[in-house]
Protein backbone atom coordinates (compact mmCIF):
# COMPACT_ATOMS: atom_id res chain seq x y z
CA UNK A 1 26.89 -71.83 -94.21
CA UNK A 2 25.42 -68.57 -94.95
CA UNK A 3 22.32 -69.04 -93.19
CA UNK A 4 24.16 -69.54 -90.34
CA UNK A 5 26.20 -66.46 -90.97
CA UNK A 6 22.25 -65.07 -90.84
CA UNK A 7 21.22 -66.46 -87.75
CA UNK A 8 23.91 -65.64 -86.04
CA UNK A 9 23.89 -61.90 -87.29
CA UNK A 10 20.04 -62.03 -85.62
CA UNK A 11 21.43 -63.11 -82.74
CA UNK A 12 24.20 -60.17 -81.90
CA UNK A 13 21.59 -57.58 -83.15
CA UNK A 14 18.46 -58.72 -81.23
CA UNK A 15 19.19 -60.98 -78.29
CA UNK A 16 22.74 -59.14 -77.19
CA UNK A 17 21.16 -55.52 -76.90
CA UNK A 18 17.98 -56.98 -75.24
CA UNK A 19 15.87 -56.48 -77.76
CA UNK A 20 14.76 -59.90 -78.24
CA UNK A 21 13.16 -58.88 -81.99
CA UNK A 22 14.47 -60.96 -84.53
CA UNK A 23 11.72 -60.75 -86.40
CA UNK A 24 11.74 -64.44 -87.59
CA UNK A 25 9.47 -67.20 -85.72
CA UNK A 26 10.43 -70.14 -84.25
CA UNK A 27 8.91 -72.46 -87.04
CA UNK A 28 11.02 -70.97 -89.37
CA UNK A 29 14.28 -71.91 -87.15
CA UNK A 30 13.47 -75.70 -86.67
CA UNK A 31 12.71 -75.56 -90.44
CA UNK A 32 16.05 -73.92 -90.99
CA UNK A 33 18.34 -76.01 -88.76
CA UNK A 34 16.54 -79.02 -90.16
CA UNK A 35 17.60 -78.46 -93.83
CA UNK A 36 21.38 -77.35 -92.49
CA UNK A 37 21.12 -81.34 -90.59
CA UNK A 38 20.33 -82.41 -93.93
CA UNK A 39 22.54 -81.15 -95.74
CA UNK A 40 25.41 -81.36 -93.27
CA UNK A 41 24.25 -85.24 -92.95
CA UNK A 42 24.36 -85.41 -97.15
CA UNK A 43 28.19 -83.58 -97.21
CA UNK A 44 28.94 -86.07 -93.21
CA UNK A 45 30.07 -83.06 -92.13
CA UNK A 46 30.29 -83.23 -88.12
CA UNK A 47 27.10 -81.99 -87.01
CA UNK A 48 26.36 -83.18 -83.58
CA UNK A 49 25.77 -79.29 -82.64
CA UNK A 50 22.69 -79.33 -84.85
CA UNK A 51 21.01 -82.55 -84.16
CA UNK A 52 21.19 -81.30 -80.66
CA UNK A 53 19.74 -78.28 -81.06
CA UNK A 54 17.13 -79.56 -83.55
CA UNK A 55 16.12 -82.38 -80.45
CA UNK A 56 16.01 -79.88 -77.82
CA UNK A 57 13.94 -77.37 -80.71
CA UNK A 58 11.33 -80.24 -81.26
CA UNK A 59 10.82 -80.92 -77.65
CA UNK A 60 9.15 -76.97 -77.46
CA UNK A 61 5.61 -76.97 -77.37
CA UNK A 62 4.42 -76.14 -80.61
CA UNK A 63 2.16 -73.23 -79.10
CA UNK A 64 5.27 -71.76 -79.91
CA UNK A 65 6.17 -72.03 -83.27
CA UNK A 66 4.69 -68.56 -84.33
CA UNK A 67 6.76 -66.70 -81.02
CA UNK A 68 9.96 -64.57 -82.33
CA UNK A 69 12.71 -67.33 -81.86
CA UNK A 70 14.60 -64.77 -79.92
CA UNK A 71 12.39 -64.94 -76.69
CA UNK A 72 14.23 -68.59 -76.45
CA UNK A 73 17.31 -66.62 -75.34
CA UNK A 74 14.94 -64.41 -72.53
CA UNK A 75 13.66 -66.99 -71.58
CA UNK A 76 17.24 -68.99 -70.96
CA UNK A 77 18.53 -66.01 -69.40
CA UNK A 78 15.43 -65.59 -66.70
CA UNK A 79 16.52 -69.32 -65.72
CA UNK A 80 20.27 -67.72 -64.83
CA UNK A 81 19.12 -65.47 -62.88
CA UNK A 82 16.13 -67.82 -60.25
């Protein structure tokens, strides 16, 4: 729960202001929302949320993975506006 709490406090500061800086990569969220699946799965907590995420995450090309996990968000919000 408190890396969410983390994620999203990178997500008001860096993708809300425009910024798009979180200063983490995108590796390190699949790796993150992976272990939360886990352990979510291990406690059978509800979790659809995060396996959806983490199948929509694996399905970006892994040229990627070491791109600030904020330009996900840019890039969603260039789609709104085409």
């Amino acid at each position: 729960m408190y890396l969410l709490l983390i994620i999203v406090s990178l997500l008001s500061n860096h993708i809300l202001n425009n910024k798009f800086d979180g200063n983490s990569y995108l590796k390190n969220l699949k790796k993150d929302l992976d272990m939360i699946e886990s352990i979510s799965n291990k406690s059978k907590n509800s979790n659809n949320y995060i396996q959806l995420t983490n199948k929509l995450l694996k399905n970006v090309n892994k040229n990627y993975d070491n791109n600030d996990f904020t330009e996900l968000y840019k890039l969603w919000q260039n789609n709104l506006r085409n």
